[in-house]
Every structure is written in C-alpha cells, then in structure tokens.
C-alpha atoms as a PDB file:
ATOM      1  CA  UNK A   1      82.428  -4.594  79.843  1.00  0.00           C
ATOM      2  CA  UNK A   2      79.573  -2.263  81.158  1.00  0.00           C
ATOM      3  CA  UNK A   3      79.501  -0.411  78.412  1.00  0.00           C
ATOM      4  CA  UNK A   4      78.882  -3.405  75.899  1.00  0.00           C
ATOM      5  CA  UNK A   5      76.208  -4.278  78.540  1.00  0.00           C
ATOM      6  CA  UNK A   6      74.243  -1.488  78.309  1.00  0.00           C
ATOM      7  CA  UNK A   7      74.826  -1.315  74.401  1.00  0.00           C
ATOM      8  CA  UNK A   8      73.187  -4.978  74.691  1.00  0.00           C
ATOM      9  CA  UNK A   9      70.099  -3.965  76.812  1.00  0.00           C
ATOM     10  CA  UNK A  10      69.012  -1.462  74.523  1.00  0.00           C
ATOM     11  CA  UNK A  11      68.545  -4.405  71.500  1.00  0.00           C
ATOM     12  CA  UNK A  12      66.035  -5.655  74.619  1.00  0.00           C
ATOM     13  CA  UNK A  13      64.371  -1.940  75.844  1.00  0.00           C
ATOM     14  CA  UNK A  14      63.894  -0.703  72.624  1.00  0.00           C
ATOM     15  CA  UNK A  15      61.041  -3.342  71.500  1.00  0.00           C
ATOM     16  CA  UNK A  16      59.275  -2.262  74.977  1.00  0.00           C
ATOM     17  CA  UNK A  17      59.378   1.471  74.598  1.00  0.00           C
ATOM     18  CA  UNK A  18      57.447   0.394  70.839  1.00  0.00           C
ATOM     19  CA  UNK A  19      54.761  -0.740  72.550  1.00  0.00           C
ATOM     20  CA  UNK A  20      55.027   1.164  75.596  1.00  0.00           C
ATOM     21  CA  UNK A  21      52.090   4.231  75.341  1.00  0.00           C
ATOM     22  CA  UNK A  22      53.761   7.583  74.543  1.00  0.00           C
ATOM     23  CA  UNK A  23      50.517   9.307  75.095  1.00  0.00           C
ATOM     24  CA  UNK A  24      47.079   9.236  76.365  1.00  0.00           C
ATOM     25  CA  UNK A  25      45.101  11.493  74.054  1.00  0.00           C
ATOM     26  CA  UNK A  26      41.142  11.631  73.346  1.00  0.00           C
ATOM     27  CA  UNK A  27      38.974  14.196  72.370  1.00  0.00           C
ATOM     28  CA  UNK A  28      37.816  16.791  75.540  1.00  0.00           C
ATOM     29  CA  UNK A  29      37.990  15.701  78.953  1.00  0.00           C
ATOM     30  CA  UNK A  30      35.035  14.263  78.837  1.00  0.00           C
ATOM     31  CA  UNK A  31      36.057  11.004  77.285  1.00  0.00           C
ATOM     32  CA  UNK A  32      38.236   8.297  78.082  1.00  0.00           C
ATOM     33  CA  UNK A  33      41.472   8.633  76.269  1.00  0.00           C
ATOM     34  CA  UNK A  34      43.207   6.084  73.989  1.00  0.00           C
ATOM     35  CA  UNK A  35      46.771   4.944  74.559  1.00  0.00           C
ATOM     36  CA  UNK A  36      49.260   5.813  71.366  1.00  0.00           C
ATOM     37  CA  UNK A  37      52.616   3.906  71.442  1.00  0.00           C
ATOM     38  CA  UNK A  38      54.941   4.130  68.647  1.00  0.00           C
ATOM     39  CA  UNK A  39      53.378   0.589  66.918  1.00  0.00           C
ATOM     40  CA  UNK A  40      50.168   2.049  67.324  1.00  0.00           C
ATOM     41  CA  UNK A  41      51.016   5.247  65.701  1.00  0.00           C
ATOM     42  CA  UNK A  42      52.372   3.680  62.554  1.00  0.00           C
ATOM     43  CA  UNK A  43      49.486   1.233  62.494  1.00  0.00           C
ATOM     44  CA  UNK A  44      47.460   4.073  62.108  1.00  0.00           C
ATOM     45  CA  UNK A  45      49.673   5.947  59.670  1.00  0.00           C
ATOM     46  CA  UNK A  46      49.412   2.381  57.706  1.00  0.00           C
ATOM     47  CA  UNK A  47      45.921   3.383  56.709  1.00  0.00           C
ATOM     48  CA  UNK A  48      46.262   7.040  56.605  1.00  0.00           C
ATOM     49  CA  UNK A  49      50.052   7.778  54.873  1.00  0.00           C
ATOM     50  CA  UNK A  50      52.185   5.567  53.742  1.00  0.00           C
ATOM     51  CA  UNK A  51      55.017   7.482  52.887  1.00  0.00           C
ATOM     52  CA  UNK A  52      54.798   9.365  56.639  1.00  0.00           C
ATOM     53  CA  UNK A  53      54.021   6.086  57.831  1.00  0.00           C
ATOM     54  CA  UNK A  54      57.757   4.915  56.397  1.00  0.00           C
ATOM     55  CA  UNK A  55      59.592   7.560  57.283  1.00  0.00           C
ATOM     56  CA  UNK A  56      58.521   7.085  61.034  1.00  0.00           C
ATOM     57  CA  UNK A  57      59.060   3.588  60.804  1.00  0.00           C
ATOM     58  CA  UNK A  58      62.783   4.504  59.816  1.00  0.00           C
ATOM     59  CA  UNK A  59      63.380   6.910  62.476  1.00  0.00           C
ATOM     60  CA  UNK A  60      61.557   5.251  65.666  1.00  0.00           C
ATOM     61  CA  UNK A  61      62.703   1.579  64.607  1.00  0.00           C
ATOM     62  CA  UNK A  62      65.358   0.828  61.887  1.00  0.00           C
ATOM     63  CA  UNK A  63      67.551   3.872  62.525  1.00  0.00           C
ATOM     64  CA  UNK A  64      67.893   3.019  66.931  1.00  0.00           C
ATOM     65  CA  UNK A  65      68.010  -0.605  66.485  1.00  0.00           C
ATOM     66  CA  UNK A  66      70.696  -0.604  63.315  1.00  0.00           C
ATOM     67  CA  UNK A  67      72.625   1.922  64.887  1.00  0.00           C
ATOM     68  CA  UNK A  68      72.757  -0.140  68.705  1.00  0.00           C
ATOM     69  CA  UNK A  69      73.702  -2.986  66.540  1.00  0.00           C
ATOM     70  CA  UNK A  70      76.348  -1.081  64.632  1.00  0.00           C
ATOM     71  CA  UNK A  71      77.583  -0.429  67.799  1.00  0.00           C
ATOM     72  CA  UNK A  72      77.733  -3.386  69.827  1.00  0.00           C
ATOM     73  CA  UNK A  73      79.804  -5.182  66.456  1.00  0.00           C
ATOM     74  CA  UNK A  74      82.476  -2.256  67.311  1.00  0.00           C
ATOM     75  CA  UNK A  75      82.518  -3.067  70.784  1.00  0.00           C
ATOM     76  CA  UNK A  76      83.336  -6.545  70.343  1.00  0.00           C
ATOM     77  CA  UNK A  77      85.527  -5.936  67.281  1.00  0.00           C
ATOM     78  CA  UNK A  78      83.460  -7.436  65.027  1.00  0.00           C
ATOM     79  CA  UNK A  79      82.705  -4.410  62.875  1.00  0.00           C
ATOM     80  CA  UNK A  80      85.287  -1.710  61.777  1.00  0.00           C
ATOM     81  CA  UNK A  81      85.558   1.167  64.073  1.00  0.00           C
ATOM     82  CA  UNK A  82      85.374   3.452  60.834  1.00  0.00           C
ATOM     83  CA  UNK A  83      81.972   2.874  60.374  1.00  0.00           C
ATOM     84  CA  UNK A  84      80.875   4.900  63.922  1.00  0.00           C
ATOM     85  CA  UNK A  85      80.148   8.248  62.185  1.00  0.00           C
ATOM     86  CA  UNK A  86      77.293   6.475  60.244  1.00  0.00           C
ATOM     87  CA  UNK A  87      76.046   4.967  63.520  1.00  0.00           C
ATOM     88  CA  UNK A  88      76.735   8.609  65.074  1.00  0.00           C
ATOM     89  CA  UNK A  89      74.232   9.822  62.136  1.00  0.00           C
ATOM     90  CA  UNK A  90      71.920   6.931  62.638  1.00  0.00           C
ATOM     91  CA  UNK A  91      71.248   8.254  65.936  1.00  0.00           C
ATOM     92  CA  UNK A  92      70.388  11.542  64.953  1.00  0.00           C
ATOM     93  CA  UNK A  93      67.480  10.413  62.850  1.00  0.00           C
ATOM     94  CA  UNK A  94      66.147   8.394  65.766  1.00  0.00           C
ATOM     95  CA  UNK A  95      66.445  11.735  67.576  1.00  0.00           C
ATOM     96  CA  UNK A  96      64.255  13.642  65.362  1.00  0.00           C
ATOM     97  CA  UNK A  97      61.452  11.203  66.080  1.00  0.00           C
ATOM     98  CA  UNK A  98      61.633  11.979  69.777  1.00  0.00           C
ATOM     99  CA  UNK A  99      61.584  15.504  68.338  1.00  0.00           C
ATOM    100  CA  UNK A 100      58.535  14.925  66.197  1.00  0.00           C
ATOM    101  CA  UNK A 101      56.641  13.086  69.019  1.00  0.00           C
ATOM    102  CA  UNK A 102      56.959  16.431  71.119  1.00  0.00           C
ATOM    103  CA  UNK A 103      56.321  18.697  68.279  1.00  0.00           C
ATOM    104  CA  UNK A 104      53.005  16.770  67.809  1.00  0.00           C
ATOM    105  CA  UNK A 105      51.958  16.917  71.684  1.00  0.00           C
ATOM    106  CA  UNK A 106      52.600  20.820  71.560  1.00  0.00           C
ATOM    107  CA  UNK A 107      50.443  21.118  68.687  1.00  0.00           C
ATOM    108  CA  UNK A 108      47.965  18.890  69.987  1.00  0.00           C
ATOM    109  CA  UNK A 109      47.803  20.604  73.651  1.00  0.00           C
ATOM    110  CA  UNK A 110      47.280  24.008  71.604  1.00  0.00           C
ATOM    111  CA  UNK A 111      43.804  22.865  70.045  1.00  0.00           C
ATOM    112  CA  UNK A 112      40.905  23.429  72.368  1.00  0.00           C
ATOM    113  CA  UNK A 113      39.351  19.737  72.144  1.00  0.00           C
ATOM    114  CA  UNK A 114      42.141  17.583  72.402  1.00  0.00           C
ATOM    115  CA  UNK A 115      43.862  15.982  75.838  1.00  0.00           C
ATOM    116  CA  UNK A 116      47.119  14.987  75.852  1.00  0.00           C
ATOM    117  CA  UNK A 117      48.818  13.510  78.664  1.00  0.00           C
ATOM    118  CA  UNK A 118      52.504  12.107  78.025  1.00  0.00           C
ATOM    119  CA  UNK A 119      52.698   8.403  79.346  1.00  0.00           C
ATOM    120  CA  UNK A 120      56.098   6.607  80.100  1.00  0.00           C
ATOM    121  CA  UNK A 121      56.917   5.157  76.905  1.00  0.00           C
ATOM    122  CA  UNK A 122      57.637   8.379  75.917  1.00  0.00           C
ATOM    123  CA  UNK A 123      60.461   9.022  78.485  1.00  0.00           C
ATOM    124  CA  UNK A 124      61.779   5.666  78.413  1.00  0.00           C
ATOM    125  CA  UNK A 125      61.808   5.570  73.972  1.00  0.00           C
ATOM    126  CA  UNK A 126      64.128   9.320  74.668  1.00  0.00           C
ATOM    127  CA  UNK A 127      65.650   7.870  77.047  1.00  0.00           C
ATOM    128  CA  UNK A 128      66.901   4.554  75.000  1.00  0.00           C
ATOM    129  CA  UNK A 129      68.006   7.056  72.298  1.00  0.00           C
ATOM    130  CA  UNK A 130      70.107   9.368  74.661  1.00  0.00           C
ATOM    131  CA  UNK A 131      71.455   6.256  76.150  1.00  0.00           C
ATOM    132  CA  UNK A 132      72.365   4.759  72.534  1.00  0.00           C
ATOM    133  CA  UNK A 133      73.880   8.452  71.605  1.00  0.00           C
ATOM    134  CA  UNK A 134      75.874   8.619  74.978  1.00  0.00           C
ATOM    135  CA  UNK A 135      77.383   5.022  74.308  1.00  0.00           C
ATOM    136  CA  UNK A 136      78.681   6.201  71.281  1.00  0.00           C
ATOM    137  CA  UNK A 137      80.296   8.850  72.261  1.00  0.00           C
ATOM    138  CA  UNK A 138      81.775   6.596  74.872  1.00  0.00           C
ATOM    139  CA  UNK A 139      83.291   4.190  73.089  1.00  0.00           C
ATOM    140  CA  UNK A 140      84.436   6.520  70.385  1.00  0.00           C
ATOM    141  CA  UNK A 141      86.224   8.339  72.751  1.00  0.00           C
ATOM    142  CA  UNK A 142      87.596   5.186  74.175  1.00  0.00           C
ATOM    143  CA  UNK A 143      89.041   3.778  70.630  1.00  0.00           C
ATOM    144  CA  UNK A 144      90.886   6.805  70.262  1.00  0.00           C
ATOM    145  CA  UNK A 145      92.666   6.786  73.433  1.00  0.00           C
ATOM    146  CA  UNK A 146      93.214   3.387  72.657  1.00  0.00           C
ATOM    147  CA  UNK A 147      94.848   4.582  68.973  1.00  0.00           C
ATOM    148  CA  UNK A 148      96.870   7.316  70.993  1.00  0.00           C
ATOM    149  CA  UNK A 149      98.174   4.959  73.397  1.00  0.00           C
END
C-alpha cells in the first residue's frame, strides 16, 4: 500500500519541481540573478528552439508523468504488468534531463561571466525521478515473486 502511495505523490510533486527554480543564474556577480525552473526554461526555448524546446518538454514532463502513471495502473492492476519495461525506459529519458540540467550548469560555471547557483527544484525534480525509477524496480521485483510464488 506504501508503495502505490508514493507512486501517487509523485503525479502531485512532479508539477511543483516544474515550477520549482533549478537555478539562480545572471550574468557576473554583480547582478541580481534570475530564477530558471523547468517551465521557465522551455518558455524560453519556445522562442529560441522549437525542436530543443520539444525534446525537453518530452524528457522533463511527458516521459516522468506517463511513466508514474504507467506505473500506478500496474499497481492497482489496471494495466498489464508487461508493459513495465516501457515505463522502465520512460524513466531513463526523464533521467537524461536531470543529466542535461547538470551538463548545462558545468558548462555554465566554466565561462568567466556567468553565476550559477543550483536552487532546490533541482534536487527535488532528481529526486522525483530516482524515486519514480526506485518504485519500479520495486514493484517489478515484487510481481515476480508474486509469479514465483
């Protein structure tokens, strides 16, 4: 029952960590820096790249919140356990944002004139994902020693 629980809360934590900042960045200390959150960031690739903007959108939003709901429908037996290595892959692509989003902070905190501090959204959008991957893993586990039994 916990474990459908949790799967539940993340259809509720992932909408915060989108609009929770990531990042504080700005150009040298000297100004005030602008909070990025993941809406924010595709807002701006909107304008800028749509094609980027899409992918992004796929990885940070669909991918998560299909997968979580992929896998609360197995938990309750509503969707066909079968279907968990396409949820499994689902959460790898919602990974790679995570891995993007740090990618871009490295490269940003190599440039002279840029500040980047990483804000809480950040840890709490990785930490929705690893909770989503871990949950999957859990009740895979669980429906096999279910089959074996």
């Amino acid at each position: 029952m916990l474990i459908r629980l949790l799967t539940l809360s993340l259809l509720v934590l992932y909408p915060v960590a989108w609009f929770a900042p990531l990042m504080r960045a700005g150009l040298l200390p000297l100004f005030g820096l602008s909070e990025i959150s993941v809406i924010t960031g595709l807002q701006s690739l909107w304008g800028s790249d749509v094609i980027l903007a899409l992918v992004v959108t796929a990885f940070a939003i669909f991918a998560p919140y299909l997968k979580t709901i992929g896998l609360a429908l197995v938990q309750w037996n509503l969707l066909d356990p079968r279907a968990q290595p396409v949820l499994h892959i689902l959460g790898k692509l919602a990974m790679a944002d995570v891995f993007l989003i740090a990618l871009y902070i490295t490269l940003a905190k190599g440039i002279g004139y840029v500040t980047i501090e990483v804000a809480w959204g950040l840890y709490m959008f990785t930490a929705c994902i690893l909770t989503s991957i871990a949950l999957g893993l859990i009740t895979e586990k669980r429906r096999r020693s279910a089959q074996g039994q």
